[in-house]
N, C-alpha and C. Protein backbone atom coordinates (compact mmCIF):
# COMPACT_ATOMS: atom_id res chain seq x y z
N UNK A 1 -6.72 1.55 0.31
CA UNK A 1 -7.89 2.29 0.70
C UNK A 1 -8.35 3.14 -0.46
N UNK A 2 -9.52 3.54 -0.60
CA UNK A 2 -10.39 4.40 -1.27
C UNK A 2 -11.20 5.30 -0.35
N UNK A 3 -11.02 6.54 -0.71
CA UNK A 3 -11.56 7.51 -0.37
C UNK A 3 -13.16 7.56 -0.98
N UNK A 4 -14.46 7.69 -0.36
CA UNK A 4 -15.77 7.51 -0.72
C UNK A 4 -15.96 7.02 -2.35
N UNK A 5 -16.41 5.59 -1.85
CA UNK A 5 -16.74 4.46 -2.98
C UNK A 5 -18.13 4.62 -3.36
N UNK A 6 -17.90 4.24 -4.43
CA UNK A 6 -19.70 4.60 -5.03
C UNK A 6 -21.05 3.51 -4.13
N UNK A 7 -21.49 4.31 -3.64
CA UNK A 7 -22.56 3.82 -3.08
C UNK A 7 -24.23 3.64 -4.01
N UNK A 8 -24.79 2.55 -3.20
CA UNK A 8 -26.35 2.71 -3.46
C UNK A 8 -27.03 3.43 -3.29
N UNK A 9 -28.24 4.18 -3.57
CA UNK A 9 -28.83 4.92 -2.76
C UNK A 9 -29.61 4.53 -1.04
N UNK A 10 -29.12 3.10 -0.80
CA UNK A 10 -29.69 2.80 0.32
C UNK A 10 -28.27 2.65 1.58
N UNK A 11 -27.11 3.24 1.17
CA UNK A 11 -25.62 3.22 1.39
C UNK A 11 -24.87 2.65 1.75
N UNK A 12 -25.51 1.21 1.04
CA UNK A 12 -24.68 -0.02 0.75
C UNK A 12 -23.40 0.03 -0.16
N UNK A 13 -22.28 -0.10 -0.01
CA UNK A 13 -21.69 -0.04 -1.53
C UNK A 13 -21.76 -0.96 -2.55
N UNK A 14 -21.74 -0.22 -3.68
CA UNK A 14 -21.37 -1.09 -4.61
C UNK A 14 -21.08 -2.44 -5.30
N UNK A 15 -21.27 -3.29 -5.50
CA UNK A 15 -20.57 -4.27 -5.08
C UNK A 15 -19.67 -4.60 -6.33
N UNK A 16 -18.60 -5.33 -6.38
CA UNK A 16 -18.01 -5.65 -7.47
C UNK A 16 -18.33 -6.67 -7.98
N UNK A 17 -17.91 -7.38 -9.28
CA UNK A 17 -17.81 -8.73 -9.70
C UNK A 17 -17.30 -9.40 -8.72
N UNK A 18 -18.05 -10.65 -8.27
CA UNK A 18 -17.94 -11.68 -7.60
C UNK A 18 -17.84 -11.25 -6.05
N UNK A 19 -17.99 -10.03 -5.50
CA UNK A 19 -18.02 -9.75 -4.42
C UNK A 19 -19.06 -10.77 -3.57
N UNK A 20 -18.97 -11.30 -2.34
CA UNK A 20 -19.39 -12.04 -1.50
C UNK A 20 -19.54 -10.77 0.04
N UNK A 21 -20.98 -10.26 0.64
CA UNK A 21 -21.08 -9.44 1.69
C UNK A 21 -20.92 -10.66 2.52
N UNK A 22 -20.19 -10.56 4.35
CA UNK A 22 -20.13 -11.23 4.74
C UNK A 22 -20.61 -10.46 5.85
N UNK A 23 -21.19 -9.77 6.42
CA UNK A 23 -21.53 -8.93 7.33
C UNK A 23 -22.20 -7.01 7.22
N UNK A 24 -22.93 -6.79 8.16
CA UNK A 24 -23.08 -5.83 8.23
C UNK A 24 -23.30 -5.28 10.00
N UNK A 25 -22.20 -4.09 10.30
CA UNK A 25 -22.23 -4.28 11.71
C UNK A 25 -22.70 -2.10 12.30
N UNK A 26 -23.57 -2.01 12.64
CA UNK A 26 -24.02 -0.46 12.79
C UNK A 26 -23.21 -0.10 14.07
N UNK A 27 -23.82 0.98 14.11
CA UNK A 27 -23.05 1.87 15.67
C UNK A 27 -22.03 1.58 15.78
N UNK A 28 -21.43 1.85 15.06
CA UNK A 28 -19.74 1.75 15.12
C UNK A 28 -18.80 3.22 14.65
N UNK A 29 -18.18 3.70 15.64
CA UNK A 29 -17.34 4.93 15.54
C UNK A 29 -16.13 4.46 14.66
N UNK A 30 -15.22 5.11 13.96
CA UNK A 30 -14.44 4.93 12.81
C UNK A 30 -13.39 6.17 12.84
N UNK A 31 -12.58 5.93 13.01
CA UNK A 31 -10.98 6.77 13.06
C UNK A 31 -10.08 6.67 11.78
N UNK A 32 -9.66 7.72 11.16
CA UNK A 32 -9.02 7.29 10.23
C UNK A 32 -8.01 8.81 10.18
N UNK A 33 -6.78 8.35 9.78
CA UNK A 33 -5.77 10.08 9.44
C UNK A 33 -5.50 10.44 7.96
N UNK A 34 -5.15 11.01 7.65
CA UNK A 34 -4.33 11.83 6.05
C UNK A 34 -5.63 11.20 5.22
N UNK A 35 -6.44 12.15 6.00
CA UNK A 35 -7.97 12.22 4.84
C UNK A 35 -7.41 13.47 4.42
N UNK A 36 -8.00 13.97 3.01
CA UNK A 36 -7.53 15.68 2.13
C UNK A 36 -8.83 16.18 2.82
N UNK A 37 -8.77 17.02 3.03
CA UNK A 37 -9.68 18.13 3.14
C UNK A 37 -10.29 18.23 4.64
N UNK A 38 -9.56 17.24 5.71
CA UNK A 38 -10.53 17.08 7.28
C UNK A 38 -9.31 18.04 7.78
N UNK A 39 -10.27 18.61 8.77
CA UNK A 39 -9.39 19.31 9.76
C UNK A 39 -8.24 18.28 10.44
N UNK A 40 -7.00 19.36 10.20
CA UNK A 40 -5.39 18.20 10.64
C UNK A 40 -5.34 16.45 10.12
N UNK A 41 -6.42 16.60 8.48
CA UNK A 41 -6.39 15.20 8.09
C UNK A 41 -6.90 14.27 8.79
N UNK A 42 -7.44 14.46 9.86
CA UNK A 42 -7.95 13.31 10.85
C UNK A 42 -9.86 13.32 10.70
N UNK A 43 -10.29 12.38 10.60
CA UNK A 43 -11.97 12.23 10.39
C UNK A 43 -12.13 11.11 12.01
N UNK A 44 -13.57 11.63 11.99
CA UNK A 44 -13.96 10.57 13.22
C UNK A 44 -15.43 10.79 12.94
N UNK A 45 -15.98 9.53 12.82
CA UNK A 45 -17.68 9.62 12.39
C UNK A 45 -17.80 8.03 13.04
N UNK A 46 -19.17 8.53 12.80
CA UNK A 46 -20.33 7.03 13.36
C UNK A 46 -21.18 6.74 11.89
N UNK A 47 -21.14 5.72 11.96
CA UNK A 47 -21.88 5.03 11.38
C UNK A 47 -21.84 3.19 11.10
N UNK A 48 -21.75 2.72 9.59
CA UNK A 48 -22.16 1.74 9.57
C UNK A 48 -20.46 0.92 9.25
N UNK A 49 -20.50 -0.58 9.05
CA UNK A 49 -19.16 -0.92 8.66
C UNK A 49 -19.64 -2.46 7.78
N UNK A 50 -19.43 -2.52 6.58
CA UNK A 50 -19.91 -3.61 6.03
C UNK A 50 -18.64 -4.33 5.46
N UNK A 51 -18.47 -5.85 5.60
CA UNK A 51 -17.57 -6.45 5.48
C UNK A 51 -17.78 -7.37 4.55
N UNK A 52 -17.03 -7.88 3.67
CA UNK A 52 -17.19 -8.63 2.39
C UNK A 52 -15.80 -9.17 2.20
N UNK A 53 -15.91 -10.31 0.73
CA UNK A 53 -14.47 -11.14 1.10
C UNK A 53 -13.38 -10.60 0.37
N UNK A 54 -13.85 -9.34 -0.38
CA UNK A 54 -12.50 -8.23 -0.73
C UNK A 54 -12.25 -7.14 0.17
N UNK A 55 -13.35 -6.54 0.91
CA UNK A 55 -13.31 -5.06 1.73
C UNK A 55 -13.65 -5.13 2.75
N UNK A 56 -13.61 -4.17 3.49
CA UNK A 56 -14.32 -3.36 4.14
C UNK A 56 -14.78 -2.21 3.98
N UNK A 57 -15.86 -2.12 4.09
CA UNK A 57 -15.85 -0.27 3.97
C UNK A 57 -16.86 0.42 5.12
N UNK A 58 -16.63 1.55 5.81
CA UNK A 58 -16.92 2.03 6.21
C UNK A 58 -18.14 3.32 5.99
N UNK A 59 -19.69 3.33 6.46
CA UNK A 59 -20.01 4.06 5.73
C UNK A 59 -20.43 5.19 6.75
N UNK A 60 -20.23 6.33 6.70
CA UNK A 60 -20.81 7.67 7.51
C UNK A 60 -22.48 7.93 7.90
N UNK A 61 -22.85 8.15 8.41
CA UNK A 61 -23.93 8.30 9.51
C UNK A 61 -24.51 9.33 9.01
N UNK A 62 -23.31 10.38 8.77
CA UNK A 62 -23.63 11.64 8.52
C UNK A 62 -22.70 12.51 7.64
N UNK A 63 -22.88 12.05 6.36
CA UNK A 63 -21.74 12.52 5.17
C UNK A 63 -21.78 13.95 5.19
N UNK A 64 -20.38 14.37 4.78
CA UNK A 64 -20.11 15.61 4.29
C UNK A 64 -19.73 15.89 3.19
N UNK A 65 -19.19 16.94 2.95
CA UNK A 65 -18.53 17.83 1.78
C UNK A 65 -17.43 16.37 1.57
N UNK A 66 -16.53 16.59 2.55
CA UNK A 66 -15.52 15.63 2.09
C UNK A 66 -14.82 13.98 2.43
N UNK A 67 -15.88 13.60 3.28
CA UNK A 67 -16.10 12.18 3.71
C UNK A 67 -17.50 11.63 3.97
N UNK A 68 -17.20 10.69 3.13
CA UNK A 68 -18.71 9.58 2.88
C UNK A 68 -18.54 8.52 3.58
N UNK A 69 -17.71 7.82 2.84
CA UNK A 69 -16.89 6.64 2.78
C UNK A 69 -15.77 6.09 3.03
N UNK A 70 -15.30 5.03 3.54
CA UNK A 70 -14.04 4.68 3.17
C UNK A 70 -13.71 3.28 3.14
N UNK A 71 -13.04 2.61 2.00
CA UNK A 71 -12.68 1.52 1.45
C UNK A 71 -11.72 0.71 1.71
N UNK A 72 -11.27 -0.44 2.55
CA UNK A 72 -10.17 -0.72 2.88
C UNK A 72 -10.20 -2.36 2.19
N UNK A 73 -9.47 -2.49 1.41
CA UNK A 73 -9.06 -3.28 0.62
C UNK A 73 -8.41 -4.37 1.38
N UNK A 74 -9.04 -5.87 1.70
CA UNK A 74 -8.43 -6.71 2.62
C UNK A 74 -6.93 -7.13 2.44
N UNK A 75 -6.52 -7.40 1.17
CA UNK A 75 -5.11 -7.40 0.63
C UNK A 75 -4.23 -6.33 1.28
N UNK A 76 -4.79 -5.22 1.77
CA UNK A 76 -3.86 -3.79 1.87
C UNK A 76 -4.20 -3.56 3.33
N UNK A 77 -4.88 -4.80 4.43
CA UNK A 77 -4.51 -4.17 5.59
C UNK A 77 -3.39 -5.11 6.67
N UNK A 78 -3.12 -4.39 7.52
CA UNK A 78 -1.97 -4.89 8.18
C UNK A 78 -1.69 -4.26 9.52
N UNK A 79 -0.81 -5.09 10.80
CA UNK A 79 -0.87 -4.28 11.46
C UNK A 79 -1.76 -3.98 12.10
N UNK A 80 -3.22 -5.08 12.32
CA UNK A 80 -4.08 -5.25 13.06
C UNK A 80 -4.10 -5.67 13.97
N UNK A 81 -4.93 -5.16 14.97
CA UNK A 81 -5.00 -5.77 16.86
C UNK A 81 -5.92 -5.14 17.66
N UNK A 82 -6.89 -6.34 17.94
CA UNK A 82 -7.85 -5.97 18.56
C UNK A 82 -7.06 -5.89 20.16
N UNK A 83 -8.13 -4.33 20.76
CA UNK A 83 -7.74 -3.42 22.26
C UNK A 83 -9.14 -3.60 23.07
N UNK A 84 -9.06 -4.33 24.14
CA UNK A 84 -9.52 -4.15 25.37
C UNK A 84 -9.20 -3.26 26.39
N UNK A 85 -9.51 -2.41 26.26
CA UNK A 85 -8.79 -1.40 27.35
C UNK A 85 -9.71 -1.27 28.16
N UNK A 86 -9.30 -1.60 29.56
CA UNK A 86 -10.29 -1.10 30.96
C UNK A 86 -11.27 -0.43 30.94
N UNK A 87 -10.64 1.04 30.17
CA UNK A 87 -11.74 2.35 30.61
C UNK A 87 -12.13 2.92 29.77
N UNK A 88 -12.32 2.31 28.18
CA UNK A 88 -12.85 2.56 26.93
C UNK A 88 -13.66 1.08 26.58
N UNK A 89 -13.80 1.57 25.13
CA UNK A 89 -14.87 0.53 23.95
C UNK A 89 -13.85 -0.39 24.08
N UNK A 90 -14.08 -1.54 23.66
CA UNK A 90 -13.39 -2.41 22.89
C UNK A 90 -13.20 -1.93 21.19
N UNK A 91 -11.93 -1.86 20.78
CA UNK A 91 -11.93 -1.54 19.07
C UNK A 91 -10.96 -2.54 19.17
N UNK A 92 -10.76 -2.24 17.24
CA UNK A 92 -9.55 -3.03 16.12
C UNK A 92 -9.00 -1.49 15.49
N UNK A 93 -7.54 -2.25 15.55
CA UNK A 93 -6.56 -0.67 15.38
C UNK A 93 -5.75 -1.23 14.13
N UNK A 94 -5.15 -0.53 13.32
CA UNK A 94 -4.66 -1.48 12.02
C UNK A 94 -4.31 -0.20 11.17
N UNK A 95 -3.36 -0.72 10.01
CA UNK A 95 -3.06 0.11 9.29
C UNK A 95 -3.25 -0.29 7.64
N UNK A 96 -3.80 0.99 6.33
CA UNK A 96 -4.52 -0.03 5.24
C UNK A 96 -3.54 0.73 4.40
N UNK A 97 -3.23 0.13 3.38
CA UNK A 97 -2.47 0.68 1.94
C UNK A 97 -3.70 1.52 1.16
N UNK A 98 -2.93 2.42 0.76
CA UNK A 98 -4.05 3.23 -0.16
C UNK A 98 -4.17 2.36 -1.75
N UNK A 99 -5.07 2.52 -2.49
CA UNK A 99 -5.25 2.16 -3.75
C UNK A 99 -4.52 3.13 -4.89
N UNK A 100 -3.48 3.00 -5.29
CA UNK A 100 -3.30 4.03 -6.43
C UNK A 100 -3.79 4.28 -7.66
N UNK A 101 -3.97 5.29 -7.66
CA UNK A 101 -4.75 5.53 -8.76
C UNK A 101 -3.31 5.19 -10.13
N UNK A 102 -4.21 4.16 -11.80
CA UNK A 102 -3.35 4.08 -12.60
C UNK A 102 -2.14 5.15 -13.12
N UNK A 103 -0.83 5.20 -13.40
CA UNK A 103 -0.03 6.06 -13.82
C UNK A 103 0.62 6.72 -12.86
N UNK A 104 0.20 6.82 -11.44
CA UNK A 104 0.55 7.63 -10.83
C UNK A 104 1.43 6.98 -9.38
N UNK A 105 2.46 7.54 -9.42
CA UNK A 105 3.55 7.05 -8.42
C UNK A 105 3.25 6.89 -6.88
N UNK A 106 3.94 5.89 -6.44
CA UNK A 106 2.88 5.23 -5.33
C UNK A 106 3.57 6.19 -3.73
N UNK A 107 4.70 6.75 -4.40
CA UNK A 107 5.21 7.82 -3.47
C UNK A 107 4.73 8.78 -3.00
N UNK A 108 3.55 9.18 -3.78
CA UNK A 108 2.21 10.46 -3.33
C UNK A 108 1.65 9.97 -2.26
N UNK A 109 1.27 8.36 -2.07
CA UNK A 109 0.25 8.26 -1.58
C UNK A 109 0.30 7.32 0.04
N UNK A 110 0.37 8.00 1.06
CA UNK A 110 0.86 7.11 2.07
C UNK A 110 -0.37 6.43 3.09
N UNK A 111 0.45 5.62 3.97
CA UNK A 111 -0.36 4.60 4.49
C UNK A 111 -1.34 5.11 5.76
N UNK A 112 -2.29 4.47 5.72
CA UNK A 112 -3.75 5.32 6.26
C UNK A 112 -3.59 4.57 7.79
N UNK A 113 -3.68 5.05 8.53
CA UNK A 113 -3.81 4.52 10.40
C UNK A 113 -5.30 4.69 10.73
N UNK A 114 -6.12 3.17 10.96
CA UNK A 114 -7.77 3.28 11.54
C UNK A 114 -7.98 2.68 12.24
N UNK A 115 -9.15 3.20 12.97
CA UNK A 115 -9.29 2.64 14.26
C UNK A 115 -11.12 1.79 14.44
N UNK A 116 -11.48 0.79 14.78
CA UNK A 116 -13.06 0.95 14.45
C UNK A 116 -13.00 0.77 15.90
N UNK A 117 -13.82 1.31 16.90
CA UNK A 117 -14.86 1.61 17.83
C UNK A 117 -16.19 0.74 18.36
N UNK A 118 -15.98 -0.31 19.07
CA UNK A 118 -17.47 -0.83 18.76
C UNK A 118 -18.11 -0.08 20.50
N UNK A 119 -18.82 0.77 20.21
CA UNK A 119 -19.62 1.74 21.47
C UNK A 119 -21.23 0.47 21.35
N UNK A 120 -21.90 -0.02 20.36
CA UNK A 120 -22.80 -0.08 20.94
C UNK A 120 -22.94 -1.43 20.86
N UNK A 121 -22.92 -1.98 21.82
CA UNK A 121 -22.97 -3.43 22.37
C UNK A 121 -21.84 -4.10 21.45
N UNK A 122 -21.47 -5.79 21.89
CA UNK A 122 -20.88 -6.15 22.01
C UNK A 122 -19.91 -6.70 20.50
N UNK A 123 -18.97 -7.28 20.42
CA UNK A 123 -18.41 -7.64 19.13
C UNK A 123 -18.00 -8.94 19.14
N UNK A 124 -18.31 -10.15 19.77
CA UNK A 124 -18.26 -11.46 19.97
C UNK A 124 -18.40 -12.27 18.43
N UNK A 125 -19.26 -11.88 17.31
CA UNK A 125 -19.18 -12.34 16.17
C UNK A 125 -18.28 -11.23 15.01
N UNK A 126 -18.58 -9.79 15.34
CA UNK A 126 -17.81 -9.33 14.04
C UNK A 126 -16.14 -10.00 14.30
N UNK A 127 -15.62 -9.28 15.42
CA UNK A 127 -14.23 -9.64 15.74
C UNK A 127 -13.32 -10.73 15.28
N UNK A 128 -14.27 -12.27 15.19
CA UNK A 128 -13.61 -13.26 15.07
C UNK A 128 -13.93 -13.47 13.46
N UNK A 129 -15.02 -12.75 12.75
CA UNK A 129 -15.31 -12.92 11.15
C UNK A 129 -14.19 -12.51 10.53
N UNK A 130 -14.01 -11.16 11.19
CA UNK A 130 -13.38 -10.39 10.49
C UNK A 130 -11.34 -10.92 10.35
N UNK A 131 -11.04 -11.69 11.51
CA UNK A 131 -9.88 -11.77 11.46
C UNK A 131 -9.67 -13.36 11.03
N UNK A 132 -10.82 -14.07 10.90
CA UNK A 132 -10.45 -15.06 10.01
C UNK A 132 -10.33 -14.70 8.59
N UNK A 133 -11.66 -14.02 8.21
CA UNK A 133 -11.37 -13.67 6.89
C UNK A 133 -10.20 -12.79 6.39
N UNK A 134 -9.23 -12.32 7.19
CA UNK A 134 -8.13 -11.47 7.07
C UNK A 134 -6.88 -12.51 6.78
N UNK A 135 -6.87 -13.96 7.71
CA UNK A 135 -6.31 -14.78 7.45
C UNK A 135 -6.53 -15.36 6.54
N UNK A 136 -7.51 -15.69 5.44
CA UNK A 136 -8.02 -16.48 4.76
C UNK A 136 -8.06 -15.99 3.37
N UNK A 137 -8.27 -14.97 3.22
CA UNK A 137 -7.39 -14.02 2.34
C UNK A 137 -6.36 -13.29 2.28
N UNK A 138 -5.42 -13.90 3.31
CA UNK A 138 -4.03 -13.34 3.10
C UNK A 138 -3.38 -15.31 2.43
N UNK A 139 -3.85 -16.23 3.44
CA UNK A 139 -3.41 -17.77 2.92
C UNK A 139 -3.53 -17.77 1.67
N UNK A 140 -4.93 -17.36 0.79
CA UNK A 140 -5.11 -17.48 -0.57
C UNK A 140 -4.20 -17.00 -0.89
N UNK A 141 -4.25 -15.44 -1.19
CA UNK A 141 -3.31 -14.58 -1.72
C UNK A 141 -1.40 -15.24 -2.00
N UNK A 142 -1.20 -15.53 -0.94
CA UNK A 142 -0.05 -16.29 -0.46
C UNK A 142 0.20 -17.43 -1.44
N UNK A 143 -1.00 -18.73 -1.28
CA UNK A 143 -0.65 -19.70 -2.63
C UNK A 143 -0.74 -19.32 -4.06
N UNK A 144 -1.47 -18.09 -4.28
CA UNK A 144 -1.77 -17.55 -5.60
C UNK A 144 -0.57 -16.95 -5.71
N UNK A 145 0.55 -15.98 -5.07
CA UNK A 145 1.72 -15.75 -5.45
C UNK A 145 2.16 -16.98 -5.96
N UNK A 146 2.73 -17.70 -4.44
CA UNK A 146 3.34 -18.98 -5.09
C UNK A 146 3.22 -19.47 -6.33
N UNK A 147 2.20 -19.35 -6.98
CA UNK A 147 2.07 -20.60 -7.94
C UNK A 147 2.17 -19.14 -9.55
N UNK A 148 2.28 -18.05 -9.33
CA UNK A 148 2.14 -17.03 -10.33
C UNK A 148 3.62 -16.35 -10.39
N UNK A 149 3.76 -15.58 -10.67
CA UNK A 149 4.99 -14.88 -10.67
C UNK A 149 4.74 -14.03 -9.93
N UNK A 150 4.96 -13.74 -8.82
CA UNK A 150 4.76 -12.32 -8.08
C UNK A 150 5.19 -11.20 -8.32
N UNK A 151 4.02 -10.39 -8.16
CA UNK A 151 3.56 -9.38 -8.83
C UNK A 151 4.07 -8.08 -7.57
N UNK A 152 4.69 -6.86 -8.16
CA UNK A 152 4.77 -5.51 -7.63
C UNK A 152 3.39 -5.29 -7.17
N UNK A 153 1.89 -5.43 -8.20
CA UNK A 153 1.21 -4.62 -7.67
C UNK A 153 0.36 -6.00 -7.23
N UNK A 154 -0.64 -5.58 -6.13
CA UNK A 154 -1.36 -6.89 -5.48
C UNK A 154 -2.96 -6.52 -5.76
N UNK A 155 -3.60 -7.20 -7.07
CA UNK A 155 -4.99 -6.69 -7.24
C UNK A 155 -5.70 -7.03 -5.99
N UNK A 156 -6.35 -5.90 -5.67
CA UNK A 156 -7.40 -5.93 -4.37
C UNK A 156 -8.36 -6.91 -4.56
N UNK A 157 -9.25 -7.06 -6.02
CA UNK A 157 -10.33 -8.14 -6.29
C UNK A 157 -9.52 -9.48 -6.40
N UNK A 158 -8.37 -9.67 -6.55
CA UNK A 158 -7.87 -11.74 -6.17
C UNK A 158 -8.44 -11.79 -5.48
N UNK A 159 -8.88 -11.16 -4.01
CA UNK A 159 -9.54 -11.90 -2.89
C UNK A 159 -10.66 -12.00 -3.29
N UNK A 160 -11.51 -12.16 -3.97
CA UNK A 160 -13.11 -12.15 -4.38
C UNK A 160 -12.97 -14.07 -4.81
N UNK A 161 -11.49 -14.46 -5.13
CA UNK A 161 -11.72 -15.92 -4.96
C UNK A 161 -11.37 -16.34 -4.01
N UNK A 162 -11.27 -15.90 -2.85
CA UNK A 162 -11.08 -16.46 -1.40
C UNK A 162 -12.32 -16.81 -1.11
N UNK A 163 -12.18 -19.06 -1.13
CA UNK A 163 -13.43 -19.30 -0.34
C UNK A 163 -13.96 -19.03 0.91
N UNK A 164 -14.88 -18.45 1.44
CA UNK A 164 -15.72 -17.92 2.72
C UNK A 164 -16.50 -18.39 2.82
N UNK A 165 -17.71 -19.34 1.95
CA UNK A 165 -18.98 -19.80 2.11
C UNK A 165 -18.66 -20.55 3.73
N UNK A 166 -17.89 -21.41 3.68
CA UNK A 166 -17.60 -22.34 4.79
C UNK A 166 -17.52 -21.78 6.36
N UNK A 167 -16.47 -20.70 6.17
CA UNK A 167 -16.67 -20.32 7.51
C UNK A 167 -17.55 -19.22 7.53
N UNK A 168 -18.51 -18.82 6.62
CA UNK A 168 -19.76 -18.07 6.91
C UNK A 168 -20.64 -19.19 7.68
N UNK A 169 -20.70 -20.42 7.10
CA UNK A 169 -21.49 -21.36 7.71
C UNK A 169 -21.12 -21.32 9.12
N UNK A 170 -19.74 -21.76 9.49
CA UNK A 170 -19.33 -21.85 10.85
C UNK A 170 -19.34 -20.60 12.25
N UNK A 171 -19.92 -19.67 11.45
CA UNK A 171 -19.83 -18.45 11.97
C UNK A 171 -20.12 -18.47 13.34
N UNK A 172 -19.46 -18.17 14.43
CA UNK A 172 -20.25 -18.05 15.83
C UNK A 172 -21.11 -16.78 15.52
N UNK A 173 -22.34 -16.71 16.42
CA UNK A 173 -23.08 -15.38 16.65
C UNK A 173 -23.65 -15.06 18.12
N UNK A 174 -22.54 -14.05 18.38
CA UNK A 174 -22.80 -12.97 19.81
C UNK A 174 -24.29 -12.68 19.70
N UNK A 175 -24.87 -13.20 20.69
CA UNK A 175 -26.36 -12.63 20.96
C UNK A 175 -26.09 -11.14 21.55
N UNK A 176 -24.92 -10.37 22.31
CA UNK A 176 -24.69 -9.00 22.30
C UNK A 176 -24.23 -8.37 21.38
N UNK A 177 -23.81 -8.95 20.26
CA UNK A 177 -23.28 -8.18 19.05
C UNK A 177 -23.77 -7.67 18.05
N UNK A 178 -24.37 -6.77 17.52
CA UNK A 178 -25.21 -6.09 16.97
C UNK A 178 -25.34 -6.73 15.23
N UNK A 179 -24.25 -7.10 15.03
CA UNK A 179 -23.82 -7.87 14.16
C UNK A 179 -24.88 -8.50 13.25
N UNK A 180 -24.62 -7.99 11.95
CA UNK A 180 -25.56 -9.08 11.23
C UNK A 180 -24.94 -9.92 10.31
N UNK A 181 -25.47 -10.75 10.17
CA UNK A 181 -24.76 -12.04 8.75
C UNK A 181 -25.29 -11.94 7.76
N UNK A 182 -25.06 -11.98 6.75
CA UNK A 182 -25.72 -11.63 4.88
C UNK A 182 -26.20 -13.51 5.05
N UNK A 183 -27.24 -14.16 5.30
CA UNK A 183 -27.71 -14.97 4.74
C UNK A 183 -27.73 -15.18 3.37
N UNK A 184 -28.16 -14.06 2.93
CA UNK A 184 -28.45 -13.83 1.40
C UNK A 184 -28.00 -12.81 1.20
N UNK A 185 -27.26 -12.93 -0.24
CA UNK A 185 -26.62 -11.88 -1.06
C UNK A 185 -27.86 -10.98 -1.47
N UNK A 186 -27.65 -8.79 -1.59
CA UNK A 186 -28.48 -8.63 -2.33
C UNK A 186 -28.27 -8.39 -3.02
N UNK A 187 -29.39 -8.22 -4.23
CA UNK A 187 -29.36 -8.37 -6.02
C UNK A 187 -29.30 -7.30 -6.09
N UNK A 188 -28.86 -6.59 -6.09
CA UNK A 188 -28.49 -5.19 -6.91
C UNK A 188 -27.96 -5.84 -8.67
N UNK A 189 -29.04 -4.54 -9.55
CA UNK A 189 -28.71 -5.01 -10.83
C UNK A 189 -27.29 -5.40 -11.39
N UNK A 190 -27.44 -6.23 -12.25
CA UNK A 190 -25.61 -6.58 -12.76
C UNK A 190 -24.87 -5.57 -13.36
N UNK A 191 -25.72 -4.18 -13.88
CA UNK A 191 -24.76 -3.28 -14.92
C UNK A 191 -24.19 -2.29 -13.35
N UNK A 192 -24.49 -2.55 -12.34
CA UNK A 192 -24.19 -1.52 -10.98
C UNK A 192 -23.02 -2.30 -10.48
N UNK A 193 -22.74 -3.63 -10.72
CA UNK A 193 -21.45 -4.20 -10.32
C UNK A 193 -20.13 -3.61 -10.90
N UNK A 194 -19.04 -3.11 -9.85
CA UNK A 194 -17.93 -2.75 -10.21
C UNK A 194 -16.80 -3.90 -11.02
N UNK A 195 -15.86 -3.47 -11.88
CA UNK A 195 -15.34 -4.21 -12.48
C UNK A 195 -13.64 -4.05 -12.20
N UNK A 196 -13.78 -3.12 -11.53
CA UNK A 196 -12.30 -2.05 -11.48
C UNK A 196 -12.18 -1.79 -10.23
N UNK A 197 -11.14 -1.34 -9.52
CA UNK A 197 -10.77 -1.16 -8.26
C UNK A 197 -10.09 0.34 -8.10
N UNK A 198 -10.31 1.26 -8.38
CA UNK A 198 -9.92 2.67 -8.62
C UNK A 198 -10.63 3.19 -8.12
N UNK A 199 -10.07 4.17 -7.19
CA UNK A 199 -10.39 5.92 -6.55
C UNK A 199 -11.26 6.54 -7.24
N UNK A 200 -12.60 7.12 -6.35
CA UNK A 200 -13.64 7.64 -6.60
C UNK A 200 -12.69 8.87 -6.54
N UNK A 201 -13.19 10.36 -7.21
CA UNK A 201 -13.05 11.31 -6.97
C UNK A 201 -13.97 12.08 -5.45
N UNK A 202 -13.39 12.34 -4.62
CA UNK A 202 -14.35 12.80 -2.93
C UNK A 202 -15.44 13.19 -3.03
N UNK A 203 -15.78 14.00 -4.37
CA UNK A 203 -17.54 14.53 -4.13
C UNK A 203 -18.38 13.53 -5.17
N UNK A 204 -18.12 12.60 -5.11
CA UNK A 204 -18.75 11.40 -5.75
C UNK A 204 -19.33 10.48 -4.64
């Protein structure tokens, strides 16, 4: 995870080299703990959730001092399971590895517990995007060990070569799901593409 990622001014993030958007899904509430600076570390906001074939990220509705954003690196989540519960929303509950920042010991930095919320209408297409592409970049990831020497640290951008075109094609789409599909990539200029996978500083 990354704590508020550099955004567009239209509060899209960023995108990296070779990043592929595979969704964009609104009205969605967002739970997350051991944020610095939230009251008892815990944040809870509404806003937007955009999905791509390295991230997720989560974007705020209504930014503050010390949460914008937040970045969850598909390589680094785990511990996912979508909840039907009777007398609530339907959400996805899961747990993400933080991103460490270079030089610095990975013992500072512990594992983030989130929750996404879908309150306004239904999740019939994000739900099933999202957990193929979780499988589909964990399979890659998996033969790319195999065939490399496996590595201590797991670059978050390998998944940017996880093919998706295909099951973007195959995509079911919930006519209740608010859900949108990136038909088309947008062009945001090439010098605004990220190259690196490192921690924004919070008031960035």
């Amino acid at each position: 995870m990354a704590l508020n990622p550099q955004l567009l001014p239209n509060g899209m993030p960023v995108p990296f080299v070779n990043e592929m958007f595979v969704l964009i899904r609104d009205g969605v509430e967002f739970e997350v703990d051991k944020i610095p600076g939230s009251d008892g570390g815990r944040v809870k906001a509404k806003g937007t959730i955009y999905l791509s074939n390295i991230r997720m990220v989560f974007v705020s509705k209504k930014p503050d001092g010390y949460f914008t954003a937040f970045d969850m690196p598909l390589l680094y989540v785990h511990g996912e399971k979508f909840n039907q519960p009777v007398f609530f929303c339907n959400n996805i509950a899961g747990q993400v590895e933080p991103v460490v920042p270079e030089n610095q010991p990975a013992a500072l930095y512990s594992v983030h517990s989130f929750k996404i919320l879908f309150k306004d209408g239904g999740c019939g297409t994000f739900v099933p995007l999202f957990f193929n592409l979780l499988s589909s970049v964990r399979r890659y990831n998996q033969q790319f060990q195999q065939a490399n020497a496996p590595q201590a640290y797991v670059d978050p951008l390998q998944a940017a070569q996880t093919p998706v075109d295909e099951m973007m094609r195959h995509a079911y789409v919930d006519p209740n799901d608010p859900t949108r599909i990136f038909l088309q990539q947008p062009t945001p200029e090439s010098q605004l593409r990220r190259r690196t996978y490192q921690p924004q500083a919070a008031n960035q």
